[in-house]
Protein backbone atom coordinates (compact mmCIF):
# COMPACT_ATOMS: atom_id res chain seq x y z
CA UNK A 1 42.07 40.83 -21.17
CA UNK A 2 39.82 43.81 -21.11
CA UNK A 3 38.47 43.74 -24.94
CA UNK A 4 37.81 39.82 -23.69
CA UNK A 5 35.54 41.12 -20.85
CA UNK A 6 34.34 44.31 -23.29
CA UNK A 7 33.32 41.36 -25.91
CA UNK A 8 31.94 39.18 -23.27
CA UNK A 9 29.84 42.15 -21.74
CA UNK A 10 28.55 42.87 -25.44
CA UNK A 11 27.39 39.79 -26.19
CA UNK A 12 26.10 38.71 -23.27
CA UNK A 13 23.39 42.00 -23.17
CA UNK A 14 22.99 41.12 -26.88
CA UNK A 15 21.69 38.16 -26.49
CA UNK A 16 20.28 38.55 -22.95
CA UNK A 17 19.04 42.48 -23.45
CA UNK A 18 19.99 43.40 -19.68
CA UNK A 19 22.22 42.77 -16.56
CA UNK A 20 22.26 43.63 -12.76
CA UNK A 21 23.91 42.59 -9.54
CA UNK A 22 20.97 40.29 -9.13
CA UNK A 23 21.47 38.50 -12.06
CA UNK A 24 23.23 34.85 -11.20
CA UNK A 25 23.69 33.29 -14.64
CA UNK A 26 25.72 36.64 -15.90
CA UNK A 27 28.26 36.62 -12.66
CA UNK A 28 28.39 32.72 -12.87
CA UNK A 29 29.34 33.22 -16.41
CA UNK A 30 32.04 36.50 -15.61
CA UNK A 31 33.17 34.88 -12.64
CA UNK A 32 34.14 31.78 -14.36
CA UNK A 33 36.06 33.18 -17.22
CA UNK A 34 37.59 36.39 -15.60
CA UNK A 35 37.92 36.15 -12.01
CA UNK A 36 37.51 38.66 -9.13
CA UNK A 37 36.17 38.79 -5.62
CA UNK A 38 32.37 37.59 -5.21
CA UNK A 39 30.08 38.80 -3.10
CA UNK A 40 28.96 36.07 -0.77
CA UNK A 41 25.20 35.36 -0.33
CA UNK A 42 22.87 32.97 1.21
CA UNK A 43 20.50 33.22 -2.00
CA UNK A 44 20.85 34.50 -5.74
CA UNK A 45 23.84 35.77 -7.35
CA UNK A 46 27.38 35.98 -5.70
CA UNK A 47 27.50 39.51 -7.20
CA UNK A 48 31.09 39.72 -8.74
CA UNK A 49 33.06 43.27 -7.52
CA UNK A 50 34.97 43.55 -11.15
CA UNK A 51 32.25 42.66 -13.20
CA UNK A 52 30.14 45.35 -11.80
CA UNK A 53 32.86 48.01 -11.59
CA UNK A 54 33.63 46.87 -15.68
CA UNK A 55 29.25 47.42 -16.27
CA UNK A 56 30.24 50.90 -14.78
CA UNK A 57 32.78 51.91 -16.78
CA UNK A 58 31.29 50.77 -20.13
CA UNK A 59 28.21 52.81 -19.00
CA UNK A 60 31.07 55.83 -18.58
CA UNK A 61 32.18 55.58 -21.93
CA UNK A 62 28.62 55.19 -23.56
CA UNK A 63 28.85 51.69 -24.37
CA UNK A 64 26.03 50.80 -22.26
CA UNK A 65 23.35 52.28 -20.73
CA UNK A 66 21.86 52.21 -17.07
CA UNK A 67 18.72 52.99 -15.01
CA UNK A 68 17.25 52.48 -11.59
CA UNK A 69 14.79 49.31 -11.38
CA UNK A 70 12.70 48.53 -8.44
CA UNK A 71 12.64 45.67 -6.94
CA UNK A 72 9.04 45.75 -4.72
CA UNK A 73 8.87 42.43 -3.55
CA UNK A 74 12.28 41.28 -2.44
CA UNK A 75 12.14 38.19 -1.28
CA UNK A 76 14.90 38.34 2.14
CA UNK A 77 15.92 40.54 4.27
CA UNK A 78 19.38 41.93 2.81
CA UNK A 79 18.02 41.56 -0.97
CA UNK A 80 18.17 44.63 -2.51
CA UNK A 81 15.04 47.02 -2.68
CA UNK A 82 16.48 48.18 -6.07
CA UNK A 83 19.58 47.95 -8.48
CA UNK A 84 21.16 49.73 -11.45
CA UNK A 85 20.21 47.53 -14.64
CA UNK A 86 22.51 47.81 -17.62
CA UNK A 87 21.79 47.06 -21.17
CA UNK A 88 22.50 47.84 -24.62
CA UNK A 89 21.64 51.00 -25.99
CA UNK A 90 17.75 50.79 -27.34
CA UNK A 91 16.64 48.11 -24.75
């Protein structure tokens, strides 16, 4: 299973240049073929624990890179004021 998530990962920032825990469609997508424990919110994406901790690890071994982005106008209390964004390297 983990070259399926590795490959899924890949292609998913190939074709969408960038993740974070904010993104819905990308822990929709992981959540529905891989599983895990979701984070449970009112609004945006149910963050998915294993997807993130996976986006981590890839960023370990150099597969992917990752930087701090702001978010300045979040729009609830409890959204995050920033997240780590991961992407391919060269976006």
């Amino acid at each position: 299973m983990s070259n399926d998530i590795r490959d899924f990962i890949m292609a998913y920032l190939a074709e969408n240049h960038c993740t974070d825990a904010t993104d819905e469609k990308f822990h929709e997508e992981f959540y529905q073929r891989f599983g895990g424990k979701r984070k449970e919110t009112y609004f945006g994406a149910q963050m998915v624990y294993k997807a993130q901790r996976w986006l981590k690890r890839m960023c370990d071994e150099k597969l992917l890179q990752r930087k701090r982005f702001g978010i300045s106008d979040a729009p609830a209390d409890g959204f995050p004021t920033w997240v780590y964004m991961y992407s391919l390297w060269g976006y």
